[in-house]
PDB file of N, CA and C in Angstrom:
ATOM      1  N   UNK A   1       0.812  -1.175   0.000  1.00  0.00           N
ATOM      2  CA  UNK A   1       0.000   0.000   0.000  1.00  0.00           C
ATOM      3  C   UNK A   1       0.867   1.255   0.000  1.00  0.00           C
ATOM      4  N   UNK A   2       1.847   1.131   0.613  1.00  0.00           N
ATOM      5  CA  UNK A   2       2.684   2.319   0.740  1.00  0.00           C
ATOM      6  C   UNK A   2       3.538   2.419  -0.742  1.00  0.00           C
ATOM      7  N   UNK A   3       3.671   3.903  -0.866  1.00  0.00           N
ATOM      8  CA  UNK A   3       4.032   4.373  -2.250  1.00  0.00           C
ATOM      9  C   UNK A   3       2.985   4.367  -3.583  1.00  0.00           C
ATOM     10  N   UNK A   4       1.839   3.490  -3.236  1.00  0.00           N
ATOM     11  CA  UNK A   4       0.633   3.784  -4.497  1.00  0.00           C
ATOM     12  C   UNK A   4      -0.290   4.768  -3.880  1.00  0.00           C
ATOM     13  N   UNK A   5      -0.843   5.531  -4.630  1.00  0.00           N
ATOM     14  CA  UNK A   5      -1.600   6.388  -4.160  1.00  0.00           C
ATOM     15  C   UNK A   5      -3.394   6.503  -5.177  1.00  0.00           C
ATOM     16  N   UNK A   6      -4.081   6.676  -4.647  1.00  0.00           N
ATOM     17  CA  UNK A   6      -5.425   6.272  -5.283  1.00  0.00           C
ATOM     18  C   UNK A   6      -5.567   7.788  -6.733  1.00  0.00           C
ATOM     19  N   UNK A   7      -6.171   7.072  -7.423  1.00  0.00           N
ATOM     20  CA  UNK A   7      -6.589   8.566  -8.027  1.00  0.00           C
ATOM     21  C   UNK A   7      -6.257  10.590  -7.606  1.00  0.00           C
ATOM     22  N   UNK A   8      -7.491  10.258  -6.441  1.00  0.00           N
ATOM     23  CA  UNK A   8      -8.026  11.167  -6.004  1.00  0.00           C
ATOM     24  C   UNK A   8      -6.629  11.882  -4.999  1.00  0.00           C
ATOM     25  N   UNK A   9      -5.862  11.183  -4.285  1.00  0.00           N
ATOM     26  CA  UNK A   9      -4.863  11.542  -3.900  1.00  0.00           C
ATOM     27  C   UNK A   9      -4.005  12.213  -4.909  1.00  0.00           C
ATOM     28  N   UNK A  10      -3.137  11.212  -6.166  1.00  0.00           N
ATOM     29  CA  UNK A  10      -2.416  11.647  -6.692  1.00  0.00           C
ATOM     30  C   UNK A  10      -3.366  13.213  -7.321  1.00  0.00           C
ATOM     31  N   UNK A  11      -4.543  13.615  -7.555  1.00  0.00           N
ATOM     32  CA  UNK A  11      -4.809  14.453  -8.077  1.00  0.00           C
ATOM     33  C   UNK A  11      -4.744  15.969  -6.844  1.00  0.00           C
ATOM     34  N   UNK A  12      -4.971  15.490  -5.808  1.00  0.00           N
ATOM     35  CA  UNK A  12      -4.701  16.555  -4.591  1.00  0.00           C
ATOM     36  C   UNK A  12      -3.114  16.873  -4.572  1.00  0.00           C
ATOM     37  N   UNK A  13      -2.123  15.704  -4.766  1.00  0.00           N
ATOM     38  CA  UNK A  13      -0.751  16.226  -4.857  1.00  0.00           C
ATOM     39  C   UNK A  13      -0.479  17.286  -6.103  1.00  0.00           C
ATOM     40  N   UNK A  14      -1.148  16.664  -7.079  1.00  0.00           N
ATOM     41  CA  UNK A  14      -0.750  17.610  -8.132  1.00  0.00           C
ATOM     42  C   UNK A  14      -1.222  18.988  -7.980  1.00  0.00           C
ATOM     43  N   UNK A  15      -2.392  18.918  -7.700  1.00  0.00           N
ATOM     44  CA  UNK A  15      -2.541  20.461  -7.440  1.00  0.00           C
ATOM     45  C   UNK A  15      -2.188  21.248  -5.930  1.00  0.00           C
ATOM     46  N   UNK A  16      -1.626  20.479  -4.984  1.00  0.00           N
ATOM     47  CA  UNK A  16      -0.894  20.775  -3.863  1.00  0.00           C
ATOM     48  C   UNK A  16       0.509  21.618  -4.544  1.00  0.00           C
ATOM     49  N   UNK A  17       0.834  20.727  -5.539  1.00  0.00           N
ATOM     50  CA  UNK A  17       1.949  21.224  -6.448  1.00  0.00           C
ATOM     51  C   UNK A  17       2.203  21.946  -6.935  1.00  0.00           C
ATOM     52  N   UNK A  18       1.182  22.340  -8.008  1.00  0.00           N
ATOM     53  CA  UNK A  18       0.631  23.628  -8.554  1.00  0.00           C
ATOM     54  C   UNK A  18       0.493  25.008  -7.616  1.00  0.00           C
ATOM     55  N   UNK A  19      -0.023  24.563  -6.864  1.00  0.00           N
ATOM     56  CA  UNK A  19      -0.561  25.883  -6.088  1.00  0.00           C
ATOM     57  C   UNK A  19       1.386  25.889  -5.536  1.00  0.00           C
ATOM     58  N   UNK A  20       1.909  25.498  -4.969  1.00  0.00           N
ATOM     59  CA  UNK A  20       3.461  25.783  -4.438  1.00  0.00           C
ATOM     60  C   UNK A  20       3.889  26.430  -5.277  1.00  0.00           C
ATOM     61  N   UNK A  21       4.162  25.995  -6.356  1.00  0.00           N
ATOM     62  CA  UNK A  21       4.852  26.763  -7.515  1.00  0.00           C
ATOM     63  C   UNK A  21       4.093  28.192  -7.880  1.00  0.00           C
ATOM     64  N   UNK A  22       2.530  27.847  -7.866  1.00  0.00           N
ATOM     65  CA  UNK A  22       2.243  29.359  -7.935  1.00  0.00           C
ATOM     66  C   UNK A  22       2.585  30.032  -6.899  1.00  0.00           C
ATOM     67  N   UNK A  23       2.649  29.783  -5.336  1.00  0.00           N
ATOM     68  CA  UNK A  23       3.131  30.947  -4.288  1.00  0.00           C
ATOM     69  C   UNK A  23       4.463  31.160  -4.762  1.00  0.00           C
ATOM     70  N   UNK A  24       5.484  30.082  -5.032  1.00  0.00           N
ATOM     71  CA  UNK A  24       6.867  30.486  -4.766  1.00  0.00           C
ATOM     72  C   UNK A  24       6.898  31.871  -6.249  1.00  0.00           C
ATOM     73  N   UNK A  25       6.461  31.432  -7.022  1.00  0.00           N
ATOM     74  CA  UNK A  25       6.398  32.030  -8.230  1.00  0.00           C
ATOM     75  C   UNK A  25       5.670  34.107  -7.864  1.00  0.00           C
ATOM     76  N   UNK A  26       4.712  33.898  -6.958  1.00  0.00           N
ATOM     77  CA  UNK A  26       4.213  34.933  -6.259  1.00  0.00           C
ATOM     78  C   UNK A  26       5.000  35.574  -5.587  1.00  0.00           C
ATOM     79  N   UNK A  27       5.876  34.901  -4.566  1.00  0.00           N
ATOM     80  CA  UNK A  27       6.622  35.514  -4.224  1.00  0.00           C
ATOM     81  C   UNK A  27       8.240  35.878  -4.583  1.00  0.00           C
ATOM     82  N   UNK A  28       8.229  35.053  -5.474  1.00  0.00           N
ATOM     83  CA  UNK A  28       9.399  36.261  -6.668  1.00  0.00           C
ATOM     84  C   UNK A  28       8.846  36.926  -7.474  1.00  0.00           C
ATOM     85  N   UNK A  29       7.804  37.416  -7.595  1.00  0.00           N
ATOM     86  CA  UNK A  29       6.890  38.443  -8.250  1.00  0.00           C
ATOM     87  C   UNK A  29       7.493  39.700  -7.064  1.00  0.00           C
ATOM     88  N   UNK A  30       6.685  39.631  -5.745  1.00  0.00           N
ATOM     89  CA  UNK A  30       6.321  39.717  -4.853  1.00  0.00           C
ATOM     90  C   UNK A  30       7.895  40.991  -4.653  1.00  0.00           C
ATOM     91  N   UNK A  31       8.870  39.469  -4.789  1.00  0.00           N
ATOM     92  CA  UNK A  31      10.145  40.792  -4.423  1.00  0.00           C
ATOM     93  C   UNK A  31      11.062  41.381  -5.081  1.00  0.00           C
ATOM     94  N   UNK A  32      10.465  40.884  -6.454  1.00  0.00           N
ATOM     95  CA  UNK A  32      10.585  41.911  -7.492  1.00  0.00           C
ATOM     96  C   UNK A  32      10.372  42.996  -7.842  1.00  0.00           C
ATOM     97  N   UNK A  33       9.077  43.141  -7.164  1.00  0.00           N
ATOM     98  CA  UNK A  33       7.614  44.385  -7.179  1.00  0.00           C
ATOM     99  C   UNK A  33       8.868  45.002  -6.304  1.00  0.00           C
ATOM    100  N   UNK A  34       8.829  45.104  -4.914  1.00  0.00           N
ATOM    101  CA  UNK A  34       9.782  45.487  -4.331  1.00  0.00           C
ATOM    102  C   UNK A  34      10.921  46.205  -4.395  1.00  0.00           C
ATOM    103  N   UNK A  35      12.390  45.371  -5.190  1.00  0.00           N
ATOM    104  CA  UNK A  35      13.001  46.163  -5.630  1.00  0.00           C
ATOM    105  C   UNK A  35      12.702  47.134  -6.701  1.00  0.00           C
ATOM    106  N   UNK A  36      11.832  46.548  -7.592  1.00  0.00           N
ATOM    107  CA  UNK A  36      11.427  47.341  -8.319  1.00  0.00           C
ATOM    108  C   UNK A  36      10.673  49.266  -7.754  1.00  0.00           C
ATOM    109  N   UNK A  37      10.297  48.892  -6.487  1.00  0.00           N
ATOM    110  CA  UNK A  37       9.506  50.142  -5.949  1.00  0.00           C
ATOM    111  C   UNK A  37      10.650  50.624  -5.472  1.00  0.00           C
ATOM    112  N   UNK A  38      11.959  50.202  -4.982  1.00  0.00           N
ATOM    113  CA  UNK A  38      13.167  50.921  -4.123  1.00  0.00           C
ATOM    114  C   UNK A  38      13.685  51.759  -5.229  1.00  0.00           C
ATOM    115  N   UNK A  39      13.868  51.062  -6.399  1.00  0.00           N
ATOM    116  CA  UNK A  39      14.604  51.486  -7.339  1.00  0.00           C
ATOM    117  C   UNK A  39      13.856  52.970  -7.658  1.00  0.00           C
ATOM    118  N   UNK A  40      12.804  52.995  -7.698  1.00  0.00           N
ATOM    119  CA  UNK A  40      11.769  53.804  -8.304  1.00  0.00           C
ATOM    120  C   UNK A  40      11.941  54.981  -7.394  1.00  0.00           C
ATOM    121  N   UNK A  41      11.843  54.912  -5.728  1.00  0.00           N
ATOM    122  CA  UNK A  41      12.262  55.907  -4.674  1.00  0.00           C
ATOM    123  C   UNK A  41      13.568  56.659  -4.603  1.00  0.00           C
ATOM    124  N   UNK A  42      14.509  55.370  -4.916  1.00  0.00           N
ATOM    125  CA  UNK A  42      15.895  55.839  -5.133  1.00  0.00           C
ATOM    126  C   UNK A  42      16.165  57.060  -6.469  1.00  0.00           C
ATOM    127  N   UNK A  43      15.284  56.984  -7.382  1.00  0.00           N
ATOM    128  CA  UNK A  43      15.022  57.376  -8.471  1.00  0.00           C
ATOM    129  C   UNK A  43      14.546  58.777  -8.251  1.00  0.00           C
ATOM    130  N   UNK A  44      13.743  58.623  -6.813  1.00  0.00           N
ATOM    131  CA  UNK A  44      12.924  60.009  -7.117  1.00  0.00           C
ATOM    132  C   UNK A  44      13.809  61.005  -6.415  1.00  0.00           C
ATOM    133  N   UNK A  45      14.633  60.340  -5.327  1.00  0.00           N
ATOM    134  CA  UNK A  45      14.857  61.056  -4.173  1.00  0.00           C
ATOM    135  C   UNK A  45      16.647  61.710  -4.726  1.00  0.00           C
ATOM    136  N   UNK A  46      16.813  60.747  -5.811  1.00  0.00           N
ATOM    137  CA  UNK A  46      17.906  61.574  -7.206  1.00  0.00           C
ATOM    138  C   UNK A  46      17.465  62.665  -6.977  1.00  0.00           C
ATOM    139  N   UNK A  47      16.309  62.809  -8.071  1.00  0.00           N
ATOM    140  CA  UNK A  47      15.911  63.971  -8.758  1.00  0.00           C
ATOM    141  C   UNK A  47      15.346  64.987  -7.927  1.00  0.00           C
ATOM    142  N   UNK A  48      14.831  64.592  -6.655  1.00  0.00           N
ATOM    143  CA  UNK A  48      14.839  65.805  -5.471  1.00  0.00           C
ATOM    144  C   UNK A  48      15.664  66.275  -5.508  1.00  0.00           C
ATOM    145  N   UNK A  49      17.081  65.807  -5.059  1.00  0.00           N
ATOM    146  CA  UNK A  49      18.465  66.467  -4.122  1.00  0.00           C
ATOM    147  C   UNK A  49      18.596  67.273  -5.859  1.00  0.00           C
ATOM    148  N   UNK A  50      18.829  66.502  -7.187  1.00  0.00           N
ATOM    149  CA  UNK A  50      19.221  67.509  -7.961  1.00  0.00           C
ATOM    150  C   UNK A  50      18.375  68.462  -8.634  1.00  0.00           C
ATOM    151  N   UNK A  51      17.001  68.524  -8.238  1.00  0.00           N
ATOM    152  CA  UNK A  51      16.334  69.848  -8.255  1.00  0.00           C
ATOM    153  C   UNK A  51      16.748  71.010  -7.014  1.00  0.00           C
ATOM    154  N   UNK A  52      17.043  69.873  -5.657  1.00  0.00           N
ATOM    155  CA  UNK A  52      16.864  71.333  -4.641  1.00  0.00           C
ATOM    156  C   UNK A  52      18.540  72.023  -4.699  1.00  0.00           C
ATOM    157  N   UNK A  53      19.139  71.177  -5.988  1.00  0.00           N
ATOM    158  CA  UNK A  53      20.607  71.743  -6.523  1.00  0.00           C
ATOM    159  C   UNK A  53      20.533  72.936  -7.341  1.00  0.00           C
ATOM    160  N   UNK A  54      19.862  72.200  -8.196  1.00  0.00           N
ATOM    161  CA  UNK A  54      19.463  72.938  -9.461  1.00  0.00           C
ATOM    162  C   UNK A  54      18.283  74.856  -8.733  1.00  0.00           C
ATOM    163  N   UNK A  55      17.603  74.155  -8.269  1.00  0.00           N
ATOM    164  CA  UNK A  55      16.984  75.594  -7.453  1.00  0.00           C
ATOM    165  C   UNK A  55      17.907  76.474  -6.557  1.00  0.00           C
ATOM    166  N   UNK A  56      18.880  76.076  -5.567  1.00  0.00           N
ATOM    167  CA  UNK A  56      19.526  76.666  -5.233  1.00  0.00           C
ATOM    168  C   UNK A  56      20.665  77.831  -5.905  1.00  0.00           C
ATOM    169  N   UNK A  57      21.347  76.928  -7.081  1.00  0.00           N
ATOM    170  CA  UNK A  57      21.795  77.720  -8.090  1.00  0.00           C
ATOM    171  C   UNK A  57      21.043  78.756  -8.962  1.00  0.00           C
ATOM    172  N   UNK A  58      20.226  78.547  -9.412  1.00  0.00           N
ATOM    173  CA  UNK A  58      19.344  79.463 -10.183  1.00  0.00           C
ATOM    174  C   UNK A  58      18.878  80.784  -9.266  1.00  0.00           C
ATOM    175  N   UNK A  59      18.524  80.070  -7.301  1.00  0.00           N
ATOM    176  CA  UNK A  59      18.783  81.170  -7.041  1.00  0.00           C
ATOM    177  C   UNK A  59      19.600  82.670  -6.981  1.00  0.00           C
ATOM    178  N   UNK A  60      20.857  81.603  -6.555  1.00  0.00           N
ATOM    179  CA  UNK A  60      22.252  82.103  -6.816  1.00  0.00           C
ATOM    180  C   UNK A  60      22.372  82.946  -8.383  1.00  0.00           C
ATOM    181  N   UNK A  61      21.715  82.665  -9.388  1.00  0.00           N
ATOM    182  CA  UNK A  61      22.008  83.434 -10.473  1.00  0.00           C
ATOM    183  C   UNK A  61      21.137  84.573 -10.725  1.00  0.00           C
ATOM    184  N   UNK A  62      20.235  84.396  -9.499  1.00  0.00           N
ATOM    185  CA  UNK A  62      19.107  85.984  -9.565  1.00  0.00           C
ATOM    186  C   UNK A  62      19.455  86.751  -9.219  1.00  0.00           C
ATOM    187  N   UNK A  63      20.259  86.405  -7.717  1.00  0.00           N
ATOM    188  CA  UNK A  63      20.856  87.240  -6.650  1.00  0.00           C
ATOM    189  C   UNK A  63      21.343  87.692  -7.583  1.00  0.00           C
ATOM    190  N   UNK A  64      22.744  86.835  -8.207  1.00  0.00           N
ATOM    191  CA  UNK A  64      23.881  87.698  -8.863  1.00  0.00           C
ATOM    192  C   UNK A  64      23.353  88.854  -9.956  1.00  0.00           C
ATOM    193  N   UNK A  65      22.171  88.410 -10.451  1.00  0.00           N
ATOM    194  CA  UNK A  65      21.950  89.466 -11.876  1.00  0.00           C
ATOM    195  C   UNK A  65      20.858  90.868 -10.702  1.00  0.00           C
ATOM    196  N   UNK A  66      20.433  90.475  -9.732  1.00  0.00           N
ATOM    197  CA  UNK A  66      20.269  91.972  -9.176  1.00  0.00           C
ATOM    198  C   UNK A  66      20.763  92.871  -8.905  1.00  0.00           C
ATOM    199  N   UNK A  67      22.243  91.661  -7.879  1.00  0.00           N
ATOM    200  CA  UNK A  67      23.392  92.568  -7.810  1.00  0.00           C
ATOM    201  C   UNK A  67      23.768  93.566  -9.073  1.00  0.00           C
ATOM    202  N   UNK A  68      23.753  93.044 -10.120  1.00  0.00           N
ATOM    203  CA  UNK A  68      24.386  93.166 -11.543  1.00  0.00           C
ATOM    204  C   UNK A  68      23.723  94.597 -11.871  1.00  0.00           C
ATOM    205  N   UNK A  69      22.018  94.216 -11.788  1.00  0.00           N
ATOM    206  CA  UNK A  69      21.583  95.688 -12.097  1.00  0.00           C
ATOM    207  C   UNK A  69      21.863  96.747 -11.426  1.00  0.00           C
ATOM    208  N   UNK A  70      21.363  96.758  -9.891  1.00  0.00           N
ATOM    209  CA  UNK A  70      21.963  97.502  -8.872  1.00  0.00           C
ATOM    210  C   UNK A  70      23.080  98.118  -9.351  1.00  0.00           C
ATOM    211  N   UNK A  71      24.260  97.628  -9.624  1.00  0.00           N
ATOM    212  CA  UNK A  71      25.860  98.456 -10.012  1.00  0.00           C
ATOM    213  C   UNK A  71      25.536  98.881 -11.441  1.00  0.00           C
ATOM    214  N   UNK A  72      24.489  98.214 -12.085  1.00  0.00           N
ATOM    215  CA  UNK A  72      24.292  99.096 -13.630  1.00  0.00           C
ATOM    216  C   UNK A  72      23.615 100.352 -13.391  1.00  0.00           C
ATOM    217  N   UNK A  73      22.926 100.597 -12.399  1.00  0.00           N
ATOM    218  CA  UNK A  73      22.170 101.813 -12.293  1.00  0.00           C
ATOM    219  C   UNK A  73      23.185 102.948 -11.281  1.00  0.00           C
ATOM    220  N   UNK A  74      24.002 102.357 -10.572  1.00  0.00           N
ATOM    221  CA  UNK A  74      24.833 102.976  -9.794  1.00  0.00           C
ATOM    222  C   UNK A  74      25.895 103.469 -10.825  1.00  0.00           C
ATOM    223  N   UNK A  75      26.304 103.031 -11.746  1.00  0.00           N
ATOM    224  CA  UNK A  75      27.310 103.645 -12.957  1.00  0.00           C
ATOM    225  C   UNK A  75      27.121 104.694 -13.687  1.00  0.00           C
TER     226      UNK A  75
END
């Protein structure tokens, strides 16, 4: 008896089976999604620091062109 299995068994293993492979399969979805979302943050939090770069300078180039007028009207 041991090692034969009836129909109805072998058909519960197989889909015992199935369904495993679909979780494991889920969960390399799962932490894919994941890095995939870090990557995406890492991505954004780039383009923060080099906007609040990019804004800082541009400030820096207003200042300088007020200064600029200021001494054009003082001349």
């Amino acid at each position: 008896m041991f090692g034969f299995k009836t129909e109805e068994e072998k058909f519960k293993l197989a889909d015992y089976d199935r369904i495993k492979r679909e979780l494991e399969s889920t969960q390399q979805s799962l932490v894919n999604c994941e890095k995939s979302r870090q990557d995406w943050i890492d991505f954004a939090n780039d383009l923060q620091e080099e906007n609040r770069n990019l804004f800082a300078e541009n400030e820096q180039h207003r200042k300088n062109d007020a200064i600029r007028q200021k001494l054009a009207l003082v001349k």
